[in-house]
Protein backbone atom coordinates (compact mmCIF):
# COMPACT_ATOMS: atom_id res chain seq x y z
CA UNK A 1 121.65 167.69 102.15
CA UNK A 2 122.57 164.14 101.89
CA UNK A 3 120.44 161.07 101.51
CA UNK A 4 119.02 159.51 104.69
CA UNK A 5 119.02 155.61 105.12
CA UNK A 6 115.24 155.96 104.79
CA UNK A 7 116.03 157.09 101.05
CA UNK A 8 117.56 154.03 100.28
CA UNK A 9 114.25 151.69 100.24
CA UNK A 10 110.89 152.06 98.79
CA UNK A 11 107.85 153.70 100.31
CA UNK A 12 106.13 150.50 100.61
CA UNK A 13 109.45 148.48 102.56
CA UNK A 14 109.31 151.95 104.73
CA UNK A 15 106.12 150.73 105.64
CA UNK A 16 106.59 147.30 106.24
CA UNK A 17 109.47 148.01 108.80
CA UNK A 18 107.54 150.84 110.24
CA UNK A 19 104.72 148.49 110.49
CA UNK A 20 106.85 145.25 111.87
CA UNK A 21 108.66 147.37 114.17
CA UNK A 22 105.11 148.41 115.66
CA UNK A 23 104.57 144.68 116.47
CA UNK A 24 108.25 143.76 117.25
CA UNK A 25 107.13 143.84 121.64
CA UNK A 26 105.74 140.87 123.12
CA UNK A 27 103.72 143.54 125.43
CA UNK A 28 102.28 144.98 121.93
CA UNK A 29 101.30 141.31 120.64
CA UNK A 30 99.65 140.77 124.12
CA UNK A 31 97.90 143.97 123.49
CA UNK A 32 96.58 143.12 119.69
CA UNK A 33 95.72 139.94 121.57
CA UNK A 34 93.24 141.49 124.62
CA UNK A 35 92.11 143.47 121.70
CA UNK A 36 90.86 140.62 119.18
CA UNK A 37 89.66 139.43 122.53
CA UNK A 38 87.58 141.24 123.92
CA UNK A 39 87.23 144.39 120.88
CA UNK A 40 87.85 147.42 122.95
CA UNK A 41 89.31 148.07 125.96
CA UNK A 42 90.61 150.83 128.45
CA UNK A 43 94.22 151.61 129.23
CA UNK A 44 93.70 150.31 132.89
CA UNK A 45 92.14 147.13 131.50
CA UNK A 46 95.21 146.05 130.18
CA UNK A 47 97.39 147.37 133.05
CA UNK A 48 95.26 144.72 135.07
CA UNK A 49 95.75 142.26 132.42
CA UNK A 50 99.00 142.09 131.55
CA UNK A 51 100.31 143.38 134.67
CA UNK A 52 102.74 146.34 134.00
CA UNK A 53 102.61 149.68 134.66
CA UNK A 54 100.20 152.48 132.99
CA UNK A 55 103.30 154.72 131.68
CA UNK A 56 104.34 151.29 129.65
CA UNK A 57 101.36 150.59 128.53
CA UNK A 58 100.80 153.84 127.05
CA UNK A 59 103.74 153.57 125.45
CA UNK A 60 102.68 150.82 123.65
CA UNK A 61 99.46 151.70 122.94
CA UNK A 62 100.85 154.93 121.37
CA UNK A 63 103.27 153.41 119.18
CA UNK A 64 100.22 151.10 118.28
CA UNK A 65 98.39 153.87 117.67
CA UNK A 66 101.11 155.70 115.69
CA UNK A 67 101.50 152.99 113.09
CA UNK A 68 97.42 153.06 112.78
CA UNK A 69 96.63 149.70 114.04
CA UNK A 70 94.76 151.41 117.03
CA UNK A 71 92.02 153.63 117.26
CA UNK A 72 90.79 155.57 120.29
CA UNK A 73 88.10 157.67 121.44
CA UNK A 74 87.90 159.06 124.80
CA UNK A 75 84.83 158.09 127.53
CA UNK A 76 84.96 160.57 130.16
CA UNK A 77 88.83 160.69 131.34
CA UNK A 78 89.61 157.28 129.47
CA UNK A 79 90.53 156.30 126.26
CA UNK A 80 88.75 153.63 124.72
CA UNK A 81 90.94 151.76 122.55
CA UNK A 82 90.57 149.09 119.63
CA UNK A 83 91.64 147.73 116.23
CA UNK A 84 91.45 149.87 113.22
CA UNK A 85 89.57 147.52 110.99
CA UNK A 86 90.71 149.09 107.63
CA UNK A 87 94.22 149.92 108.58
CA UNK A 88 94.07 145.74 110.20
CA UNK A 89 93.24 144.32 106.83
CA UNK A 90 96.02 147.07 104.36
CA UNK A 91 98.66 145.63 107.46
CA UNK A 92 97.74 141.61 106.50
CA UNK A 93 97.29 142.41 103.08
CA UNK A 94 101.22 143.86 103.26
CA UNK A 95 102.50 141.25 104.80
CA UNK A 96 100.89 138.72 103.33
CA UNK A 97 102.06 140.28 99.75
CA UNK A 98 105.50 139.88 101.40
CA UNK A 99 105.35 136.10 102.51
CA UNK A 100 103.33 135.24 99.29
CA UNK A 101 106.75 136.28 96.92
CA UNK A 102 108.36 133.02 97.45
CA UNK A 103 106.12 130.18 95.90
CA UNK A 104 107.31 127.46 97.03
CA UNK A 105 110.52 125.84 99.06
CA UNK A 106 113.47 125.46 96.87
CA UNK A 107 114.30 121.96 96.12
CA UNK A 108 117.04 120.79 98.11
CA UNK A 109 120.25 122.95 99.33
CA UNK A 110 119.30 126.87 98.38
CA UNK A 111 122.63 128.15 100.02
């Protein structure tokens, strides 16, 4: 079987583009956002919040979820969502490894 595109990179630039892909939606930055807020909330919190419907936020919170910046537990027929703590700190720590590689501007024209 050939190689996949995936193959190509390293495990930890998999990650990062998994990860900025997760955050690449205004609605999911609105979401982190409500959820630095106010710490947890329930699906039809944000659907009064931000104003669209359940089925797309769900989708959001599940891709979210599926990169492991959310955590949920359910109360009653709800999920409670909110920020994974640990998983919150490896994501900044990635990018910020990332964004820390280049030092400082080059000096004048770089191109």
């Amino acid at each position: 079987m050939g190689i996949t595109k995936k193959d190509l990179f390293t495990s930890q630039q998999n990650e990062l583009a998994s990860l900025a892909k997760a955050f690449a939606h205004p609605a999911r930055i609105a979401i982190i956002d409500y959820l630095l807020k106010s710490e947890t909330c329930i699906n039809g919190d944000l659907v009064q919040e931000l104003g669209l419907a359940q089925a797309t936020i769900s989708q959001h919170l599940r891709e979210l979820r599926d990169a492991g910046i959310l955590k949920g537990s359910i109360e009653g027929s709800s999920i409670c969502y909110c920020l994974d703590p640990t998983r919150w700190k490896e994501v900044e720590s990635q990018f910020n490894n990332l964004f820390s590689r280049l030092s400082e501007p080059a000096k004048g024209d770089c191109c």
